[in-house]
PDB file of N, CA and C in Angstrom:
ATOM      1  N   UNK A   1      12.821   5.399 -21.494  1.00  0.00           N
ATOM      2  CA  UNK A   1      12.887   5.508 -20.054  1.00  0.00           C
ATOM      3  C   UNK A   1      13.918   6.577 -19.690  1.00  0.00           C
ATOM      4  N   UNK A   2      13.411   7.357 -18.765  1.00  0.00           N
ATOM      5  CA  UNK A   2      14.718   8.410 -18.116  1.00  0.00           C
ATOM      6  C   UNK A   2      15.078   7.962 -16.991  1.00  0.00           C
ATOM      7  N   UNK A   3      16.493   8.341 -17.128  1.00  0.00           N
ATOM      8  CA  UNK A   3      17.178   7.626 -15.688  1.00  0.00           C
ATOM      9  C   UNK A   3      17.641   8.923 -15.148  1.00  0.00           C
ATOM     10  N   UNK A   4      17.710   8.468 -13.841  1.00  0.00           N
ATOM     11  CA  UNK A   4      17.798   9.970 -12.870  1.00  0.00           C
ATOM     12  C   UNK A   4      19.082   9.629 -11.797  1.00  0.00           C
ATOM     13  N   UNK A   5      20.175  10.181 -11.678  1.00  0.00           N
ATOM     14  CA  UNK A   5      21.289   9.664 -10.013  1.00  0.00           C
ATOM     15  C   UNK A   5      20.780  10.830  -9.375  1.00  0.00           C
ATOM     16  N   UNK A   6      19.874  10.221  -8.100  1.00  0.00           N
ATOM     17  CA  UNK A   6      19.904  11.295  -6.834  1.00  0.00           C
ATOM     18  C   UNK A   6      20.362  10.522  -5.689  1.00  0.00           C
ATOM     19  N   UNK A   7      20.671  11.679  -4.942  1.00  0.00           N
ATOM     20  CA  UNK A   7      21.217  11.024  -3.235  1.00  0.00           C
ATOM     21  C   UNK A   7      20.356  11.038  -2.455  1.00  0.00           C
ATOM     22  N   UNK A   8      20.652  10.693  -1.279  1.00  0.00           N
ATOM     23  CA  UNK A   8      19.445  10.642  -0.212  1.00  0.00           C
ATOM     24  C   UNK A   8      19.463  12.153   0.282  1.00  0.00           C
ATOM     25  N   UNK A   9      17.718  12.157   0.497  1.00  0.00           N
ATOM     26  CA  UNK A   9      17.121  13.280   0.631  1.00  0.00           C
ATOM     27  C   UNK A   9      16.542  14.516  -0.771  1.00  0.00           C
ATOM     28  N   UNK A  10      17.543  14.004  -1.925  1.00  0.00           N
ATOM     29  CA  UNK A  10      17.095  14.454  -3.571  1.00  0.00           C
ATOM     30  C   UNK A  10      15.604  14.468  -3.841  1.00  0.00           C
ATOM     31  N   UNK A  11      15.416  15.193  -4.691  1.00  0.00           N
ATOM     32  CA  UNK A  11      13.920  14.872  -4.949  1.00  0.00           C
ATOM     33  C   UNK A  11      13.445  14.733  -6.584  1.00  0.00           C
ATOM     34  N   UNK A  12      12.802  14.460  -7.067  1.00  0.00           N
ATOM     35  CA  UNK A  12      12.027  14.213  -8.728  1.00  0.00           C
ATOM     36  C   UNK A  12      10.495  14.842  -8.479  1.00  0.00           C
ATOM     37  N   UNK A  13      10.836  15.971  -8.989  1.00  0.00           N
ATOM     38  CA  UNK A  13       9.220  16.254  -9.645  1.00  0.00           C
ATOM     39  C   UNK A  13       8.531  15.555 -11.058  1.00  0.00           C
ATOM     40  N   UNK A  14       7.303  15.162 -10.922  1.00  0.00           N
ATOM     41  CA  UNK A  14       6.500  15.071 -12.044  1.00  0.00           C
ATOM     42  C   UNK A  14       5.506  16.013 -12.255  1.00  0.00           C
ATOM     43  N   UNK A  15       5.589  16.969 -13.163  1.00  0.00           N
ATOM     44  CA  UNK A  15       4.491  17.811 -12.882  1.00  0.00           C
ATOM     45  C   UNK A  15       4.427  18.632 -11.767  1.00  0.00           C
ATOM     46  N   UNK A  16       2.960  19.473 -11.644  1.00  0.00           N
ATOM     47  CA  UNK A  16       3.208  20.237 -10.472  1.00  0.00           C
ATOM     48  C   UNK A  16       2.659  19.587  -9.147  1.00  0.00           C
ATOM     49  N   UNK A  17       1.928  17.812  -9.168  1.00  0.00           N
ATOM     50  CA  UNK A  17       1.813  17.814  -8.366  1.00  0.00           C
ATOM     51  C   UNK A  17       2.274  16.457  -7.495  1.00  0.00           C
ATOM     52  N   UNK A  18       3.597  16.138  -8.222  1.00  0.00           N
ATOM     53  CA  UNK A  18       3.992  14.650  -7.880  1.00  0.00           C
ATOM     54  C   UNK A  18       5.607  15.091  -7.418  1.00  0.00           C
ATOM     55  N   UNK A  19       5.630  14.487  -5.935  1.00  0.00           N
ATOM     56  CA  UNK A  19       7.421  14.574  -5.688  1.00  0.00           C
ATOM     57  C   UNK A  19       7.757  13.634  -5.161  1.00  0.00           C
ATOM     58  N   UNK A  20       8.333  12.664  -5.965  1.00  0.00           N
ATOM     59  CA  UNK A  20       9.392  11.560  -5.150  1.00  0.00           C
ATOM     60  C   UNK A  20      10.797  11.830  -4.900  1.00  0.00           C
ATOM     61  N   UNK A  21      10.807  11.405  -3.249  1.00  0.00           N
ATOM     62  CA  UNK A  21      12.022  11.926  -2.592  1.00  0.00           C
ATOM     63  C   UNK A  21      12.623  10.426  -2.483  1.00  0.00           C
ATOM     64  N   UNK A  22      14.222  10.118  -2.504  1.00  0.00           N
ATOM     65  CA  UNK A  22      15.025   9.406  -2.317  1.00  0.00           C
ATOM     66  C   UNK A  22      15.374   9.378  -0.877  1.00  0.00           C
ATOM     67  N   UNK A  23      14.208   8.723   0.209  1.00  0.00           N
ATOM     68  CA  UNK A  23      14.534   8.785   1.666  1.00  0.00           C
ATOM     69  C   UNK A  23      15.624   7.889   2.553  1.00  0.00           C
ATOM     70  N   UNK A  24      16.198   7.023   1.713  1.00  0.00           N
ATOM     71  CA  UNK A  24      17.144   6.143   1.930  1.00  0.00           C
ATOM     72  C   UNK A  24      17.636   5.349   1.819  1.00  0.00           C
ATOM     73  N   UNK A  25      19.226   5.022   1.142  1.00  0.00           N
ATOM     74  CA  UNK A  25      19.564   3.733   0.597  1.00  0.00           C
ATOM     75  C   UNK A  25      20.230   2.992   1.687  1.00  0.00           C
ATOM     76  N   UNK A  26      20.115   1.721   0.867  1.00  0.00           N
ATOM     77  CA  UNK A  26      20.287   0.940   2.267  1.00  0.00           C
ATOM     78  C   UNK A  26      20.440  -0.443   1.474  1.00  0.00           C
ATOM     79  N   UNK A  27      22.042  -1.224   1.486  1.00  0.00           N
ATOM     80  CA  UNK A  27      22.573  -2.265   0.621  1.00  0.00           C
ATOM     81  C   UNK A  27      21.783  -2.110  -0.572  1.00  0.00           C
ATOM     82  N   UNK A  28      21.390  -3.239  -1.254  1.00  0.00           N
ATOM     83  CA  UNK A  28      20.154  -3.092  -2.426  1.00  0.00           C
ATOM     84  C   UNK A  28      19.183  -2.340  -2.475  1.00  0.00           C
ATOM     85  N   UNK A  29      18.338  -1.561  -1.460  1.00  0.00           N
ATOM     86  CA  UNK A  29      17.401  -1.499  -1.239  1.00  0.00           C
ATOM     87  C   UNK A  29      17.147   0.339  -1.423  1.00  0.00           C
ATOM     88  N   UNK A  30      16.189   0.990  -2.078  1.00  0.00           N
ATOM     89  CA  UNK A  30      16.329   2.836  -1.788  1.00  0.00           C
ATOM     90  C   UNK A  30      15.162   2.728  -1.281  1.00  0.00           C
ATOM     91  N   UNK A  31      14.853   3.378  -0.544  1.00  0.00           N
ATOM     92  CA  UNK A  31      13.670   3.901  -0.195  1.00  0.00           C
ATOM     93  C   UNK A  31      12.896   5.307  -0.971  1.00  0.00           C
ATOM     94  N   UNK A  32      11.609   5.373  -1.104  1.00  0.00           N
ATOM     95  CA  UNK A  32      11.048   6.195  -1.420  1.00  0.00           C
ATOM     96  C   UNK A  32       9.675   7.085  -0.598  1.00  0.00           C
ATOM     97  N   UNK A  33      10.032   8.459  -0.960  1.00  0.00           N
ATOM     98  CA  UNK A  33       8.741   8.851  -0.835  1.00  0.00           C
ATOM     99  C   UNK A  33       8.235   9.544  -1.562  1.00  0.00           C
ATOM    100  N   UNK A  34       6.912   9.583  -1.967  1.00  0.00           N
ATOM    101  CA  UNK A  34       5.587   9.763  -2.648  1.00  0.00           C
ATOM    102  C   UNK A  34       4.632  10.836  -2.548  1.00  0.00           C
ATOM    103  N   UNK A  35       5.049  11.805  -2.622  1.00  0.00           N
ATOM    104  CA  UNK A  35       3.983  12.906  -2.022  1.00  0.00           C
ATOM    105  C   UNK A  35       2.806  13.005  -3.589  1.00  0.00           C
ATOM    106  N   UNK A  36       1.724  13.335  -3.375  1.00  0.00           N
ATOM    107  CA  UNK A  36       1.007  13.528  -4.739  1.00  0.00           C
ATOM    108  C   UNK A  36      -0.740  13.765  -3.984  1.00  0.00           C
ATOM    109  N   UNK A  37      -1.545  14.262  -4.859  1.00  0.00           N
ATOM    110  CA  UNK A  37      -2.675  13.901  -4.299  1.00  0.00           C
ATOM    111  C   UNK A  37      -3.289  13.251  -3.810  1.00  0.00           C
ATOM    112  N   UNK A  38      -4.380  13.444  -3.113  1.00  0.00           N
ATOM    113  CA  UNK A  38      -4.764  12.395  -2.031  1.00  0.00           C
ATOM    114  C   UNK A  38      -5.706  11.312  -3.328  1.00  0.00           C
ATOM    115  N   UNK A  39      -6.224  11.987  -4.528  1.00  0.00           N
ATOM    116  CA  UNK A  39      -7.180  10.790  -5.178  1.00  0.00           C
ATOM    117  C   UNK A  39      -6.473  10.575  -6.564  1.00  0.00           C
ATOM    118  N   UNK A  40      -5.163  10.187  -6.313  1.00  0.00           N
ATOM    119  CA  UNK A  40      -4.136   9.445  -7.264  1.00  0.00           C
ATOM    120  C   UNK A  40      -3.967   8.206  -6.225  1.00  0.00           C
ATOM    121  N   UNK A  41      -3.860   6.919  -7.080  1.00  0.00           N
ATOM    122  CA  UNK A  41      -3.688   5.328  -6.346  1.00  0.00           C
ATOM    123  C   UNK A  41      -2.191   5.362  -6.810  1.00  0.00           C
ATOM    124  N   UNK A  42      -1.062   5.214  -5.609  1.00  0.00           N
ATOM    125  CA  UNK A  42      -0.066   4.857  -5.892  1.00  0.00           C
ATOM    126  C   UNK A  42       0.215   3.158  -5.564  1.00  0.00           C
ATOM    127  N   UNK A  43       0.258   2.078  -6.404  1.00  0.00           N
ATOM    128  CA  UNK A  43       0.572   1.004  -5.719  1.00  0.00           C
ATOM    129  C   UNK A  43       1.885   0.386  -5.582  1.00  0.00           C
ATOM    130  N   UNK A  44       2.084  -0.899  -5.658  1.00  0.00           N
ATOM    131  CA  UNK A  44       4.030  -1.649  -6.196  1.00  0.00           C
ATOM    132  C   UNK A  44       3.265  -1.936  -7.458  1.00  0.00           C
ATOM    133  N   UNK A  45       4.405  -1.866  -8.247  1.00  0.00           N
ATOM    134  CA  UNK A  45       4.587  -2.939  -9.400  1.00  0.00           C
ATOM    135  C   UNK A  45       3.326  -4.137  -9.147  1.00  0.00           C
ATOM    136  N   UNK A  46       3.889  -5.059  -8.335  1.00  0.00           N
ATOM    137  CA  UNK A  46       3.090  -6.172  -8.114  1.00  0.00           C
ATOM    138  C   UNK A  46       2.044  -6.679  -7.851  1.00  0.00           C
ATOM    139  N   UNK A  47       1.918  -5.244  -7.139  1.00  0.00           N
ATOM    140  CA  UNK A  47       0.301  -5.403  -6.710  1.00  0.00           C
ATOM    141  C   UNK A  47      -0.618  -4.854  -7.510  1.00  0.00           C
ATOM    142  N   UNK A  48       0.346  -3.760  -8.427  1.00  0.00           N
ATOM    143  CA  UNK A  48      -1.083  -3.069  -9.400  1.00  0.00           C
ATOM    144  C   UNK A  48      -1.202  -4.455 -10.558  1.00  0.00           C
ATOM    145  N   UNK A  49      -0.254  -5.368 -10.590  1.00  0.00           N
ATOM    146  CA  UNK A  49      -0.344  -6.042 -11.595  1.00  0.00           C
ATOM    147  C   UNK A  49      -1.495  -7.400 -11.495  1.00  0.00           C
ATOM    148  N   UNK A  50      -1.436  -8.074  -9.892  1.00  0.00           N
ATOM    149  CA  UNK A  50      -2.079  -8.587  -9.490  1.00  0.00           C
ATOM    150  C   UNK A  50      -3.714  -7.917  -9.775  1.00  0.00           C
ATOM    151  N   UNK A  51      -3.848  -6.953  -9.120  1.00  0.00           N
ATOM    152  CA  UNK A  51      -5.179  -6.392  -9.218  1.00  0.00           C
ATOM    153  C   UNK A  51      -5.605  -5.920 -10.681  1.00  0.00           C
ATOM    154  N   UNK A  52      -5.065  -5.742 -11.810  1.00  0.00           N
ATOM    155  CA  UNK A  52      -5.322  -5.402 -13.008  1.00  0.00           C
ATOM    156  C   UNK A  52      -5.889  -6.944 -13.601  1.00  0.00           C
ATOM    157  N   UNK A  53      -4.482  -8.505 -13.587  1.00  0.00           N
ATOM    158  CA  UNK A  53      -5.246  -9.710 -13.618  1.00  0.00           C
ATOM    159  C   UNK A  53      -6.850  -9.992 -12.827  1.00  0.00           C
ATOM    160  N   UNK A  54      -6.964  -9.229 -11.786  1.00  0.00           N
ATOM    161  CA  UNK A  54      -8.352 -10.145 -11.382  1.00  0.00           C
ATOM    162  C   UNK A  54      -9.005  -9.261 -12.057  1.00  0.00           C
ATOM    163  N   UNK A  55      -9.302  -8.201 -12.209  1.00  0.00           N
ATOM    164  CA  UNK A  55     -10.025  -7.423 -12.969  1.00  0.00           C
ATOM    165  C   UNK A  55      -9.904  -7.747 -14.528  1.00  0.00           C
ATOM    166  N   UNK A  56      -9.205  -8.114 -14.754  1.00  0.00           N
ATOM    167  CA  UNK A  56      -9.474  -9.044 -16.600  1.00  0.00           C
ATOM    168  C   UNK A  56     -10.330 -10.483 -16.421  1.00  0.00           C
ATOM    169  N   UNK A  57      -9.977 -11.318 -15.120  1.00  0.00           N
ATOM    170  CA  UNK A  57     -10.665 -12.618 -14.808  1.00  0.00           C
ATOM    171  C   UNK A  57     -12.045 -12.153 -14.380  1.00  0.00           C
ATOM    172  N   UNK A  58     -12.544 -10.583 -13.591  1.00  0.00           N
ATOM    173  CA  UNK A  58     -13.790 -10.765 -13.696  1.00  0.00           C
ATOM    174  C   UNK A  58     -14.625 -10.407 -14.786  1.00  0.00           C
ATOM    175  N   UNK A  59     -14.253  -9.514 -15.471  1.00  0.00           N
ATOM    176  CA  UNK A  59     -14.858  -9.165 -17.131  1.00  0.00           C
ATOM    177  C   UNK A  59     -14.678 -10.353 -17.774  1.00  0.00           C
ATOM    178  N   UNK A  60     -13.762 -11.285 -17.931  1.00  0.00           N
ATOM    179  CA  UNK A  60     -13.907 -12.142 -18.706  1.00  0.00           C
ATOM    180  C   UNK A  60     -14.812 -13.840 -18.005  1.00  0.00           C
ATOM    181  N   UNK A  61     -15.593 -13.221 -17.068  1.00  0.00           N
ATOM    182  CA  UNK A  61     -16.145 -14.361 -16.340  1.00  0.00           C
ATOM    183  C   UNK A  61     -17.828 -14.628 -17.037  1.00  0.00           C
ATOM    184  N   UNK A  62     -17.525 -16.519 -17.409  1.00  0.00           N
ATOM    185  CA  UNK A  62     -18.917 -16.647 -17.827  1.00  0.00           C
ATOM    186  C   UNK A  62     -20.244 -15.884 -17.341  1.00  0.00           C
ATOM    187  N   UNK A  63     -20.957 -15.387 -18.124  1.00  0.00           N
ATOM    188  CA  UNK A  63     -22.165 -14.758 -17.570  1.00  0.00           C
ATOM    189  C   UNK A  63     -23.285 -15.852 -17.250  1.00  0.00           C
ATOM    190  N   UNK A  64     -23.260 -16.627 -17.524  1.00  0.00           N
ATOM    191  CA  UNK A  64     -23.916 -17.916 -16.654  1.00  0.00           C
ATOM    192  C   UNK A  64     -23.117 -18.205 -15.126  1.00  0.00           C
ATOM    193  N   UNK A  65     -22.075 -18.110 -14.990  1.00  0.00           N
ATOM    194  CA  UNK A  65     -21.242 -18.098 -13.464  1.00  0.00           C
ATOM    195  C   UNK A  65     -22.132 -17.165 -12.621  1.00  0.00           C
ATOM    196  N   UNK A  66     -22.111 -16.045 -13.496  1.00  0.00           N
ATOM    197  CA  UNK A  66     -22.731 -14.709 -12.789  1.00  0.00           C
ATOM    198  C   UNK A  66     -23.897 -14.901 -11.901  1.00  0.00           C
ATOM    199  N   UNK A  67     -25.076 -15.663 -13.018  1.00  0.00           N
ATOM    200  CA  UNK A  67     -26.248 -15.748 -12.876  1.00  0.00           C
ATOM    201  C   UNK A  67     -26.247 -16.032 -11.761  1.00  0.00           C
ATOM    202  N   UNK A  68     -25.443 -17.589 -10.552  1.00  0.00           N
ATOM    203  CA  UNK A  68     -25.534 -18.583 -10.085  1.00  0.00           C
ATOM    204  C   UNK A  68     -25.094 -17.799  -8.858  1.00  0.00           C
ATOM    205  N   UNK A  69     -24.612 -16.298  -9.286  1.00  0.00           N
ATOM    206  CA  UNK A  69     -24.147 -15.849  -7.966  1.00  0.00           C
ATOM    207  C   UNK A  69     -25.520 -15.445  -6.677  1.00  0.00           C
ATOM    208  N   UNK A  70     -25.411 -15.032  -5.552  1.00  0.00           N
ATOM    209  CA  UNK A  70     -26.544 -14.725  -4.858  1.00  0.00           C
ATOM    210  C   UNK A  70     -26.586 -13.563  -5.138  1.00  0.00           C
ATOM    211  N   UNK A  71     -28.275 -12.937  -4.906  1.00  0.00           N
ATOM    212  CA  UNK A  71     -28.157 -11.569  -5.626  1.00  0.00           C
ATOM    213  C   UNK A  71     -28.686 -10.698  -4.014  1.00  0.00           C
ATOM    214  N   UNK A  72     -27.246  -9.541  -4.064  1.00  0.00           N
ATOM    215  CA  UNK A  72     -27.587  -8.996  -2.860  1.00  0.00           C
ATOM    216  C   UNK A  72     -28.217  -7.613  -3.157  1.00  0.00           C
ATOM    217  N   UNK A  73     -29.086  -7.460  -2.386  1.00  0.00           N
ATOM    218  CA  UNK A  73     -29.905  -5.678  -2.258  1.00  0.00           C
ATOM    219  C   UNK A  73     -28.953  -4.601  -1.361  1.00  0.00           C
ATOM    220  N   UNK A  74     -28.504  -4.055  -2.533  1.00  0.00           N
ATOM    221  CA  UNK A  74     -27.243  -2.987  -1.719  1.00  0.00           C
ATOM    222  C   UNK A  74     -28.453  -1.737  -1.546  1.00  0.00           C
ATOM    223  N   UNK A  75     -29.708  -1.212  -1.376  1.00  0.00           N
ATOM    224  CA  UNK A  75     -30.396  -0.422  -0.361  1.00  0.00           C
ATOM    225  C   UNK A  75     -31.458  -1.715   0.231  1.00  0.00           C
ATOM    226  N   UNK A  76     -31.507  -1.142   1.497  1.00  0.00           N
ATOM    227  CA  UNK A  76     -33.238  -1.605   2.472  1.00  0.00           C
ATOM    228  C   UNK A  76     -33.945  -1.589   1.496  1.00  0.00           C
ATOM    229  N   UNK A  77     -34.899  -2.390   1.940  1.00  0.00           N
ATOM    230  CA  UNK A  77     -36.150  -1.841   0.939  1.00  0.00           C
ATOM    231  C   UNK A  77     -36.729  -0.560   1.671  1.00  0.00           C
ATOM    232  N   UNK A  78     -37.797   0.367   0.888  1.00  0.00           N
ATOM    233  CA  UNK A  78     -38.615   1.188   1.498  1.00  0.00           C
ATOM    234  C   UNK A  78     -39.725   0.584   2.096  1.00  0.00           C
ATOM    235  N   UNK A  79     -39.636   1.290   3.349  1.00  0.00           N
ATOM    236  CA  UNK A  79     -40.343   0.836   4.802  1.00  0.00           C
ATOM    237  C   UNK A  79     -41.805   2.159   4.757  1.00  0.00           C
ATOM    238  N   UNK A  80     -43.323   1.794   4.007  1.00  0.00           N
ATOM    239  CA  UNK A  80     -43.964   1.981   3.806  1.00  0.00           C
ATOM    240  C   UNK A  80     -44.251   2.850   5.329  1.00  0.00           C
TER     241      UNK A  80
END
């Protein structure tokens, strides 16, 4: 792991197209900002972790569960 001391308003490049700025500390708390492309997913910790678990609970979901699900038609049908 690299550790970095910046002050508020500092910035961290990753690459050429990631800059996190140190927008403000505040008791415990720093704030950040995130600049990067628009089709990179930045999430928390917590939430990418949450969403990675349901995505292991649905791959690992009986395929008989599956069956029992209702089966929806994601187009209209064609209208003769």
């Amino acid at each position: 792991m690299l550790i970095l001391t910046r002050k508020k308003d500092e910035a961290i490049r990753l690459g050429e197209d990631i800059r996190i700025v140190l927008v403000q500390i505040k008791g415990g708390q720093v704030r950040l900002g995130i600049e990067c492309p628009s089709h990179m997913r930045v999430l928390r910790e917590e939430l990418y972790e949450a969403v990675r678990k349901e995505n292991l609970n649905a791959v690992s979901t009986d395929p008989l569960q599956l069956k029992a699900l209702p089966q929806r038609q994601l187009m209209p049908p064609k209208t003769p």
